[in-house]
C-alpha atoms as a PDB file:
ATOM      1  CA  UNK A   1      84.219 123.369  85.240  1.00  0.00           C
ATOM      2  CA  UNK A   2      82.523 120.444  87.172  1.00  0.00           C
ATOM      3  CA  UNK A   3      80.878 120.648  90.630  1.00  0.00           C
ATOM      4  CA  UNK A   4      80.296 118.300  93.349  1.00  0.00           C
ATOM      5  CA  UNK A   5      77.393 118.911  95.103  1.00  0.00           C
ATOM      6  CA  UNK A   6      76.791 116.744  98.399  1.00  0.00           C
ATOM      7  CA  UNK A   7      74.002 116.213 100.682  1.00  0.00           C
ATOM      8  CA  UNK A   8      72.246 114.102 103.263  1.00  0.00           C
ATOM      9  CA  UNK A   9      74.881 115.094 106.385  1.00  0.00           C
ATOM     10  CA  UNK A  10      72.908 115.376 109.622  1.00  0.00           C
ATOM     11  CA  UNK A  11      73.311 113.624 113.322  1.00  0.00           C
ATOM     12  CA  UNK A  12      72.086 110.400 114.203  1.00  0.00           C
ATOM     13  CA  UNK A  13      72.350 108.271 117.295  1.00  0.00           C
ATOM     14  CA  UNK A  14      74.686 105.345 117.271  1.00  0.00           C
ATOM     15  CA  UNK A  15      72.795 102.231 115.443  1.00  0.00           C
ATOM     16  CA  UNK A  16      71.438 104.244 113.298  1.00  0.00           C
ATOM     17  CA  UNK A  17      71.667 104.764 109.446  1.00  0.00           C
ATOM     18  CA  UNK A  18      72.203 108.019 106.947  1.00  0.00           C
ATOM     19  CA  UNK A  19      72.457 108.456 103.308  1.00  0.00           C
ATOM     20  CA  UNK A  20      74.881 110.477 101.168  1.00  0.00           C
ATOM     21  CA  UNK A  21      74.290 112.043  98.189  1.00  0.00           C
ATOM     22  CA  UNK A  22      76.819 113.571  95.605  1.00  0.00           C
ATOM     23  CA  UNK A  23      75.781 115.119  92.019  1.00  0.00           C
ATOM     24  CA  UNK A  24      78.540 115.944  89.752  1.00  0.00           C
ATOM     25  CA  UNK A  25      77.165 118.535  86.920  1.00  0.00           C
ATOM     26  CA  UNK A  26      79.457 120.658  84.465  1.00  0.00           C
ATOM     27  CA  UNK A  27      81.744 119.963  81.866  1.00  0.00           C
ATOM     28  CA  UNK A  28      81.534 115.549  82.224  1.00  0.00           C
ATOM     29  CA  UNK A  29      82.043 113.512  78.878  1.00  0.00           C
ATOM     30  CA  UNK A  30      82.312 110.587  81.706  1.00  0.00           C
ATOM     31  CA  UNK A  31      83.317 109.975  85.250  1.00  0.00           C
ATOM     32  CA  UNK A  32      85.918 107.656  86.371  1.00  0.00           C
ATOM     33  CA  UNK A  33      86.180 106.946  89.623  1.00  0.00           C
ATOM     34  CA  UNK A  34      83.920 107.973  92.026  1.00  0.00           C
ATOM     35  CA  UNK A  35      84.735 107.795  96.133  1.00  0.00           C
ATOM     36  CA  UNK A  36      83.807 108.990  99.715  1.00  0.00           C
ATOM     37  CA  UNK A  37      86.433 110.327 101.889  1.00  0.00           C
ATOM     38  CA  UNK A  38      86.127 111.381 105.880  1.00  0.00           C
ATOM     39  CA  UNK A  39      87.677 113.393 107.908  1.00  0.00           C
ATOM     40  CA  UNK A  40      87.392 113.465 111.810  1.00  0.00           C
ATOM     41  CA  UNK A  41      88.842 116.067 113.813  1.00  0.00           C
ATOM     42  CA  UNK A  42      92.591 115.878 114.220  1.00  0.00           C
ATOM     43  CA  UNK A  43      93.136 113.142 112.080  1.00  0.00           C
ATOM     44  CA  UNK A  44      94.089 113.012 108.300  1.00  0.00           C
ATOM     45  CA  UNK A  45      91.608 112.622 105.677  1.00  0.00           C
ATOM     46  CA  UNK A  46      90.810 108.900 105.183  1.00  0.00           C
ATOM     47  CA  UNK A  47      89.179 106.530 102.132  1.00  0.00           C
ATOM     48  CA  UNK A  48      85.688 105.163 103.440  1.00  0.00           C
ATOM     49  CA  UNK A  49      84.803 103.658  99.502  1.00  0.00           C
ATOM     50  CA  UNK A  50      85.308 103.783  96.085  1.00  0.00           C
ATOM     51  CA  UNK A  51      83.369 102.827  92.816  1.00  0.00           C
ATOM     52  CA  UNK A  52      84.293 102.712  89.269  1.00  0.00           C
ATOM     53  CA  UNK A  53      82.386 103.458  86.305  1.00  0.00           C
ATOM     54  CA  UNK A  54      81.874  99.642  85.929  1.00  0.00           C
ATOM     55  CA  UNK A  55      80.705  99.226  89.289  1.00  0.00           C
ATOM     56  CA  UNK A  56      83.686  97.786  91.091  1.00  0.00           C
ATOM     57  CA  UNK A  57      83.751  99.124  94.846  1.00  0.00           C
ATOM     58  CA  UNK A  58      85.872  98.812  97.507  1.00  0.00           C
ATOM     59  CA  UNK A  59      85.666  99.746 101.116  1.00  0.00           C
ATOM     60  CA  UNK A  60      87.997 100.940 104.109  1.00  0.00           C
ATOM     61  CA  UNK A  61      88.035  97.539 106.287  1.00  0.00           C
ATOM     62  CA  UNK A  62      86.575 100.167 109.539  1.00  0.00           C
ATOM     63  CA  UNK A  63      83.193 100.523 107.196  1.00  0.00           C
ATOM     64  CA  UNK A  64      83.128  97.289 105.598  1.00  0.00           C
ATOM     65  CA  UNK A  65      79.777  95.181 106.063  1.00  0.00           C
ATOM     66  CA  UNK A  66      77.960  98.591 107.371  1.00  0.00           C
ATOM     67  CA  UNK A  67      78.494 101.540 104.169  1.00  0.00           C
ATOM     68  CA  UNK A  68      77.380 100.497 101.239  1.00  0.00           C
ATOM     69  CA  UNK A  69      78.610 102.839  97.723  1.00  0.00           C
ATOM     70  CA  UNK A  70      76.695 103.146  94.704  1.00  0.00           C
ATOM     71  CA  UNK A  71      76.315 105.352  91.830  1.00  0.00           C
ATOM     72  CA  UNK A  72      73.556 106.117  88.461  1.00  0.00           C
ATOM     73  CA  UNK A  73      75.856 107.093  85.395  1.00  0.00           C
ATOM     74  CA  UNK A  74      73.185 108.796  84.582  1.00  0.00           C
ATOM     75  CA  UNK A  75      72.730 111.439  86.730  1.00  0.00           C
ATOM     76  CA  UNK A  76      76.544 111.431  87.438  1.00  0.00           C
ATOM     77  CA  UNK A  77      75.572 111.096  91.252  1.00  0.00           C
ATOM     78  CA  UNK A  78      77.123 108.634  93.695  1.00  0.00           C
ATOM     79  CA  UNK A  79      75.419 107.786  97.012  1.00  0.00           C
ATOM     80  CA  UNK A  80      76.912 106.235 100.618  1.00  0.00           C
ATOM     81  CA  UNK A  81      74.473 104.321 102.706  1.00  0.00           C
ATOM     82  CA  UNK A  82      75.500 104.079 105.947  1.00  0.00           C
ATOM     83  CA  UNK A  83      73.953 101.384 108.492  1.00  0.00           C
ATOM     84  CA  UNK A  84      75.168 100.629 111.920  1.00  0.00           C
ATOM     85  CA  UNK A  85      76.812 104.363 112.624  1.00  0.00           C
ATOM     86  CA  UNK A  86      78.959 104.505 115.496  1.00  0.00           C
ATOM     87  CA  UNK A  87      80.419 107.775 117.269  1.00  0.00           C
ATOM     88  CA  UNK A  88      83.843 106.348 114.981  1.00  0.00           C
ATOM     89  CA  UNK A  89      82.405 107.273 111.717  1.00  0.00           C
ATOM     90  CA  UNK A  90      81.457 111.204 113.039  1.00  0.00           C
ATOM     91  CA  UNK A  91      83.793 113.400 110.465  1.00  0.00           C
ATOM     92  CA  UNK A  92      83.208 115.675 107.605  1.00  0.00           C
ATOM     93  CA  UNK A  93      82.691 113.534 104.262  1.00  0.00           C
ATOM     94  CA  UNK A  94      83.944 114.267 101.081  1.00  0.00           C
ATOM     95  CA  UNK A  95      82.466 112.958  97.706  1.00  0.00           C
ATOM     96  CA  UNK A  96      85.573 112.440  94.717  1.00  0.00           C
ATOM     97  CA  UNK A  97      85.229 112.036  91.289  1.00  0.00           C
ATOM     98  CA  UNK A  98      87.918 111.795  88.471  1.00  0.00           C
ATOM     99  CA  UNK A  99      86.549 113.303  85.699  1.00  0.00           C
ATOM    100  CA  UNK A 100      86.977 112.752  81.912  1.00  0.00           C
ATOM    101  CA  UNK A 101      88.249 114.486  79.248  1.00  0.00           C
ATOM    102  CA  UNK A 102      91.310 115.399  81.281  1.00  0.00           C
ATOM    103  CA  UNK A 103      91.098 112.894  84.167  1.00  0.00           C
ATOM    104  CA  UNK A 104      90.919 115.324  86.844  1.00  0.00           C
ATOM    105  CA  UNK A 105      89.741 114.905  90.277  1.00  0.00           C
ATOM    106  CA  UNK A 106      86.747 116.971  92.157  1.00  0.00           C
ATOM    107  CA  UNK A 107      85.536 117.456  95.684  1.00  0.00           C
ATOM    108  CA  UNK A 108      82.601 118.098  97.122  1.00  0.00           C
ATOM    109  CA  UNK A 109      81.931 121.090  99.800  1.00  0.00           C
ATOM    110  CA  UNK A 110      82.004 118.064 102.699  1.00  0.00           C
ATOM    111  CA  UNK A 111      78.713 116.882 104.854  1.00  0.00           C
ATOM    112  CA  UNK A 112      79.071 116.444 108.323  1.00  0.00           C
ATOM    113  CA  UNK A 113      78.134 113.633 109.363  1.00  0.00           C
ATOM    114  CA  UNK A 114      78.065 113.278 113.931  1.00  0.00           C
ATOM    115  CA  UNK A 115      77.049 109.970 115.846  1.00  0.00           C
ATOM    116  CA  UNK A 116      76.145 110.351 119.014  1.00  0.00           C
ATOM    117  CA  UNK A 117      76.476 107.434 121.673  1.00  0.00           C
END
């Protein structure tokens, strides 16, 4: 079985910037995809960014040009950088990862994340 451990959640005043952190460990031969995904109170969980194994990323256009997604192989960790946090981007975040043999997807436990104006 494969867990997604996150950290790096906390509150931070609009402006300012936070890190995520998610370590998948278990049963990995390799990891597919791996993504962020928020969700604020009330509203659906949303895509904030994705990354493939080869490094292609994408981003939700509301986080473009201030998150930044990265990951080390590696370790099997994936990180979110986030500059310019506005009271917006306060949810719960969720770290993905599609996992190989058997291409199945993973959460993590969810960091909150609040920005305060």
């Amino acid at each position: 079985q494969v867990r997604l451990v996150e950290s790096g959640g906390g509150l931070v005043q609009a402006g300012g910037s936070l890190r995520l952190d998610c370590a998948a460990s278990g049963s990995i031969f390799t990891i597919n995809a791996m993504g962020w995904y928020r969700q604020a109170p009330g509203k659906q969980r949303e895509l904030v960014a994705t990354s493939t194994r080869g490094g292609s990323t994408n981003y939700a256009d509301s986080v473009k040009g201030r998150f930044t997604i990265s990951r080390d192989n590696a370790k099997n960790t994936v990180y979110l950088q986030m500059n310019s946090l506005k009271p917006d981007d306060t949810a719960v975040y969720y770290c993905n990862a599609n996992v190989n043999p058997w291409g199945r997807e993973y959460w993590g436990q969810g960091a909150q994340v609040t920005v305060s104006s």
